[in-house]
C-alpha atoms as a PDB file:
ATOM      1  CA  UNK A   1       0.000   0.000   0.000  1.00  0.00           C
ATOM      2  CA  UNK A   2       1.732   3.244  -0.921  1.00  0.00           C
ATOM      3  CA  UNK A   3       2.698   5.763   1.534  1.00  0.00           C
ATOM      4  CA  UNK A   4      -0.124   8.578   2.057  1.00  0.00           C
ATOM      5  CA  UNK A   5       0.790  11.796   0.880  1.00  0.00           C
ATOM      6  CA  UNK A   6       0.320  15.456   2.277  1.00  0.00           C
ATOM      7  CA  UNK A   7       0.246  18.092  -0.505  1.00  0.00           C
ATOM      8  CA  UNK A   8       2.180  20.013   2.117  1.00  0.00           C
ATOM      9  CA  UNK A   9       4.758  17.059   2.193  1.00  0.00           C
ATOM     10  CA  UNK A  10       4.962  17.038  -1.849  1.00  0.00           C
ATOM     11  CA  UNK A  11       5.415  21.220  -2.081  1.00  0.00           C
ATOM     12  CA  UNK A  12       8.061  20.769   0.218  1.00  0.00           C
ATOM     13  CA  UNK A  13       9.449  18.155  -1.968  1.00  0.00           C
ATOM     14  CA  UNK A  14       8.919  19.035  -4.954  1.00  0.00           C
ATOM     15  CA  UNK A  15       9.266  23.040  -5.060  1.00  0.00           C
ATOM     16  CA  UNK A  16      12.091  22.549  -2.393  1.00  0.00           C
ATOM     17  CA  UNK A  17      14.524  20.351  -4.444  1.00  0.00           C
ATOM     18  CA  UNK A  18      12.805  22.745  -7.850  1.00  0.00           C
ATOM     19  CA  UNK A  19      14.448  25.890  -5.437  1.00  0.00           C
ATOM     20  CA  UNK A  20      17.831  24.211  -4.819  1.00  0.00           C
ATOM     21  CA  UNK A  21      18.542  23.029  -8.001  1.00  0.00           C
ATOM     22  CA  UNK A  22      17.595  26.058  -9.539  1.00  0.00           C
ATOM     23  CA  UNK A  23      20.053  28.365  -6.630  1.00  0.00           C
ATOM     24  CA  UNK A  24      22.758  25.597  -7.665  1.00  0.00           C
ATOM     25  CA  UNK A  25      22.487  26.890 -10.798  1.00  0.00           C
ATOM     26  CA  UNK A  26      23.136  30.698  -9.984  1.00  0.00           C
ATOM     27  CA  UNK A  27      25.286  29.145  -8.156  1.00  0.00           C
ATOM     28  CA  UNK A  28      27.729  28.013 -10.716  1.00  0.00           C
ATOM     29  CA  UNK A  29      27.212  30.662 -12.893  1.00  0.00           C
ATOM     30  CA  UNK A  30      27.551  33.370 -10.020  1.00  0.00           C
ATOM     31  CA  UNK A  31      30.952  31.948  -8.973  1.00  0.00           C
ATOM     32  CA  UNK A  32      31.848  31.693 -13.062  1.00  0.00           C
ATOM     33  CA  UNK A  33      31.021  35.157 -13.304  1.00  0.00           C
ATOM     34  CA  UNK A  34      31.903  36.746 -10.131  1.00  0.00           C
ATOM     35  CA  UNK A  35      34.124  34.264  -8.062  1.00  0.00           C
ATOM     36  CA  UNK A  36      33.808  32.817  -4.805  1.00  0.00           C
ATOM     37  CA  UNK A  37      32.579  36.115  -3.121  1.00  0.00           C
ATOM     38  CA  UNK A  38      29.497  35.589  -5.763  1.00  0.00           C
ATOM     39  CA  UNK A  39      29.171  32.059  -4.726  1.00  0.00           C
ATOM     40  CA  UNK A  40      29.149  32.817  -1.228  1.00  0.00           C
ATOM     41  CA  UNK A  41      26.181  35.514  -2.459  1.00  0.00           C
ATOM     42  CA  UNK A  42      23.999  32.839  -4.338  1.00  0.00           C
ATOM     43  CA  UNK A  43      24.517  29.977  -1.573  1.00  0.00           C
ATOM     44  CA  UNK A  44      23.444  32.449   1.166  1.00  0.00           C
ATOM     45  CA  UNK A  45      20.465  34.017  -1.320  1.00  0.00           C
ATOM     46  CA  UNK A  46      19.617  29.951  -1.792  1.00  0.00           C
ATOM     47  CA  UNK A  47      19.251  28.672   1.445  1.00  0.00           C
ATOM     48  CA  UNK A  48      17.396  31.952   2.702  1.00  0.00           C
ATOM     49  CA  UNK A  49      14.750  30.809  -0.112  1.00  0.00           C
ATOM     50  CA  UNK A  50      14.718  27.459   1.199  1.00  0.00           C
ATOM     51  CA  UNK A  51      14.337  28.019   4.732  1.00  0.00           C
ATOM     52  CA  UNK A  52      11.833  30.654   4.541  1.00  0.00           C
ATOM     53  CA  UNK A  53       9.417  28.660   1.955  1.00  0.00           C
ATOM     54  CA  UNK A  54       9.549  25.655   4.025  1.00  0.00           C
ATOM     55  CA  UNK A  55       9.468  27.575   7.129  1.00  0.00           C
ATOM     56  CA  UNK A  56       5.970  28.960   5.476  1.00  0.00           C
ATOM     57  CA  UNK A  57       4.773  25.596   3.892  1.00  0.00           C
ATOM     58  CA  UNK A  58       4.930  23.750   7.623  1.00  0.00           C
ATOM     59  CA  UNK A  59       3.222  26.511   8.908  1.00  0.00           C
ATOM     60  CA  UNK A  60       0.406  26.582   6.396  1.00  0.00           C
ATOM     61  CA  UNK A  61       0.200  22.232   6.685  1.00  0.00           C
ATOM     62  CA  UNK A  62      -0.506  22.766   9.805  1.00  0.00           C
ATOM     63  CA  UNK A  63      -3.108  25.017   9.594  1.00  0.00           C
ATOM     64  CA  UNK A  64      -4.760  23.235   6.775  1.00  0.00           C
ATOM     65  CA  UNK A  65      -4.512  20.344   9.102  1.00  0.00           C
ATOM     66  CA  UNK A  66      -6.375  22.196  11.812  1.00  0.00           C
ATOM     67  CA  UNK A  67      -8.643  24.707  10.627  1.00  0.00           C
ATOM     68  CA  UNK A  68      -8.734  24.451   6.695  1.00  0.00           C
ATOM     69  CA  UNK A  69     -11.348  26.929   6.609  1.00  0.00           C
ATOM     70  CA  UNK A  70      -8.395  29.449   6.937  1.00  0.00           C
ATOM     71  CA  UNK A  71      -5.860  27.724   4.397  1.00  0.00           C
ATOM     72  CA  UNK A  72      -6.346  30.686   1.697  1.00  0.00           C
ATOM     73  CA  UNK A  73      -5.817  33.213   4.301  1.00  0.00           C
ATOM     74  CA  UNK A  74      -3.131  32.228   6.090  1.00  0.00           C
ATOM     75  CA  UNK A  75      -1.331  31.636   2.323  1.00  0.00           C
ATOM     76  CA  UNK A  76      -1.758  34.884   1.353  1.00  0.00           C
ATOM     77  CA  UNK A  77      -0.162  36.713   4.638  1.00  0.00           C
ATOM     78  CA  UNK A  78       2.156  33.510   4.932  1.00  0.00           C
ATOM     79  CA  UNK A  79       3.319  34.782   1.155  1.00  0.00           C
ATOM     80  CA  UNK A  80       3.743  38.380   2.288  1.00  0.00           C
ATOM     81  CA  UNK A  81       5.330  38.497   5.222  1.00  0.00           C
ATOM     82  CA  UNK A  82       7.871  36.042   3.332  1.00  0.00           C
ATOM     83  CA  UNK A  83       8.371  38.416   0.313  1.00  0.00           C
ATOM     84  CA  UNK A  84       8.473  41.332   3.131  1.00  0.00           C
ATOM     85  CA  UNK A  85      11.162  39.996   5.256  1.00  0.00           C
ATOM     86  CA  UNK A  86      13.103  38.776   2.083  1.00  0.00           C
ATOM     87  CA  UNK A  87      12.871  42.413   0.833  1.00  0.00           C
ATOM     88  CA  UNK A  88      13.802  43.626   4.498  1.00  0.00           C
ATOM     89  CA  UNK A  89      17.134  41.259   4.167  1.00  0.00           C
ATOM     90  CA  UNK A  90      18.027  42.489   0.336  1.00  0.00           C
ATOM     91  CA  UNK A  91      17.734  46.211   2.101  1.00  0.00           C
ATOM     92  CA  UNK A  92      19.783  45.335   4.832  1.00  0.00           C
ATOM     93  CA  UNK A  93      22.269  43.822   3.084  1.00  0.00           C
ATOM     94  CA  UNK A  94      22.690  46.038   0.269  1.00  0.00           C
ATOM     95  CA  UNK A  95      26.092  47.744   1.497  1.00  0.00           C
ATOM     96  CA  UNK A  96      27.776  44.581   2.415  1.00  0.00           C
ATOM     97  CA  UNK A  97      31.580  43.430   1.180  1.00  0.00           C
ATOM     98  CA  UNK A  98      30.944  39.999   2.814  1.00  0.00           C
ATOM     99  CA  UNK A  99      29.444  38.547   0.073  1.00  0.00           C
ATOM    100  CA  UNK A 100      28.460  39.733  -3.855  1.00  0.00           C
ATOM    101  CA  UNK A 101      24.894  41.570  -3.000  1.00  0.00           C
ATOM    102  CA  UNK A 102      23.455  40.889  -6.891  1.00  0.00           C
ATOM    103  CA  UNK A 103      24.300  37.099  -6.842  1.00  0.00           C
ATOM    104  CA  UNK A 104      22.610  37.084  -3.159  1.00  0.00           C
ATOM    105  CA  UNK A 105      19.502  38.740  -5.031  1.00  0.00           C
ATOM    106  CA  UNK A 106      19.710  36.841  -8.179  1.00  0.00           C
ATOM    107  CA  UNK A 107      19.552  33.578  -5.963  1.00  0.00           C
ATOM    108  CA  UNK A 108      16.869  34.787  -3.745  1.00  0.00           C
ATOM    109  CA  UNK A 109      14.602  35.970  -7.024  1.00  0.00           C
ATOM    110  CA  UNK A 110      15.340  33.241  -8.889  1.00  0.00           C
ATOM    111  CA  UNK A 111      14.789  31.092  -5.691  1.00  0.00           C
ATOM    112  CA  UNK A 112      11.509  32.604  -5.085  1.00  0.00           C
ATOM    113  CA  UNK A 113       9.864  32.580  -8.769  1.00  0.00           C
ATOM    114  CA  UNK A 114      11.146  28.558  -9.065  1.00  0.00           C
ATOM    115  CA  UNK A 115       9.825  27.744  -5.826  1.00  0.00           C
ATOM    116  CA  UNK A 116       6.669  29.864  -6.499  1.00  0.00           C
ATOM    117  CA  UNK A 117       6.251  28.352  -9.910  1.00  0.00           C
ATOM    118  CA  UNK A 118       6.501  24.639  -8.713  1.00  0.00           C
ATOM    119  CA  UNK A 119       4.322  25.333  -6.321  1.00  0.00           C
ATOM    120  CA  UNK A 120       1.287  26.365  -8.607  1.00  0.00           C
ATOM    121  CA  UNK A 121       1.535  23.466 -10.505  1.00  0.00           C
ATOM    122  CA  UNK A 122       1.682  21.509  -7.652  1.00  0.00           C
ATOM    123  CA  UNK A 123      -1.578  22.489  -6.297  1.00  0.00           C
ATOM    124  CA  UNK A 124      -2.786  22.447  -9.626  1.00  0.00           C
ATOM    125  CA  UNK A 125      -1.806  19.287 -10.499  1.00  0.00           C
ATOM    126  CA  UNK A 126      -3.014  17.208  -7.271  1.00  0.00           C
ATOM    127  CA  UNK A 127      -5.999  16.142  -6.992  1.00  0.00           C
ATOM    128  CA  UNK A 128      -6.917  16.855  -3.407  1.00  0.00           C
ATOM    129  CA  UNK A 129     -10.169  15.616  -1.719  1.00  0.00           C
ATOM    130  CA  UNK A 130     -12.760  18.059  -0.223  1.00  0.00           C
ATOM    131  CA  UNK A 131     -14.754  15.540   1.035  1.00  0.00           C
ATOM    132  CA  UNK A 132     -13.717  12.498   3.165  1.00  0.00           C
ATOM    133  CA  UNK A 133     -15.715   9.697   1.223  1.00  0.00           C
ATOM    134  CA  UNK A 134     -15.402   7.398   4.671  1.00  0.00           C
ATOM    135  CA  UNK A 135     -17.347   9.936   6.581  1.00  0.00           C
ATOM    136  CA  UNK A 136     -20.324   9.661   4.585  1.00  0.00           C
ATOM    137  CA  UNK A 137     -20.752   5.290   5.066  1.00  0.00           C
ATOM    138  CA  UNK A 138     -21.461   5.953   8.327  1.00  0.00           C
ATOM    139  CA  UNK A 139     -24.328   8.040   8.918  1.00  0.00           C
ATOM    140  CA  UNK A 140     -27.900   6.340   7.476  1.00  0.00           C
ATOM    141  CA  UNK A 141     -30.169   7.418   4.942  1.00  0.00           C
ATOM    142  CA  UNK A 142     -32.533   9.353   7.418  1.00  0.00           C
ATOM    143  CA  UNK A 143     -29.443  11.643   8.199  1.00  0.00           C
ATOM    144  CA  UNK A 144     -28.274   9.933  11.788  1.00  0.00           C
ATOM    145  CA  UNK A 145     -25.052   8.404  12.562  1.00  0.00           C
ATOM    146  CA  UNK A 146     -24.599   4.981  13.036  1.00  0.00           C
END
């Protein structure tokens, strides 16, 4: 019997290895292109992305779990306080010598649109029940519960 599935569990999956493969990427060409201070950039710019989407995707499972009557809701401020705080970061980082500030960004947009990308498809690609069909065998014809 295969494994159940969470769609939570498969954006995480899927849109999280989409996101890393797509920051190794900017990675390689960052580092081509700038050198290891743009490497540094785009590894730092990656793993923001990462931790902040999944960060964001437990937080929604949960509440999908718990109260799905909030799920769109608590996707839409989940998705702008991320975009917010990853602006906040670009902002706050902007003067830095530690690391190549445009290969930081590049990583973090391209990051972001990958991750954001995957995960439309995702959730328009699943088929996701709205109704549990066991619920419904146990209450009668007359409308009581057996």
């Amino acid at each position: 019997m295969p494994k159940e599935r969470t769609i939570d569990a498969l954006v995480l999956r899927r849109a999280g290895i989409g996101a890393v493969v797509a920051g190794g990427v900017v990675v390689v060409i960052s580092s081509w292109v700038g050198g290891s201070s743009a490497a540094i950039g785009a590894v730092l710019g990656t793993a923001l992305v990462v931790a902040f989407f999944s960060v964001g995707q437990v937080a929604l499972g949960a509440v999908l779990r718990s109260n799905p009557q909030m799920a769109l809701t608590m996707a839409l401020t989940l998705y702008l306080v991320k975009i917010g705080v990853l602006l906040l970061i670009i902002v706050l980082f902007a003067d830095t010598t530690a690391f190549d500030t445009k290969a930081f960004a590049a990583a973090i947009l391209t990051g972001t649109l990958v991750w954001t990308l995957l995960e439309v498809w995702i959730f328009g690609t699943t088929k996701v029940l709205y109704v549990d069909p066991a619920a419904g065998a146990s209450v009668s014809s007359e409308g009581e519960r057996k």
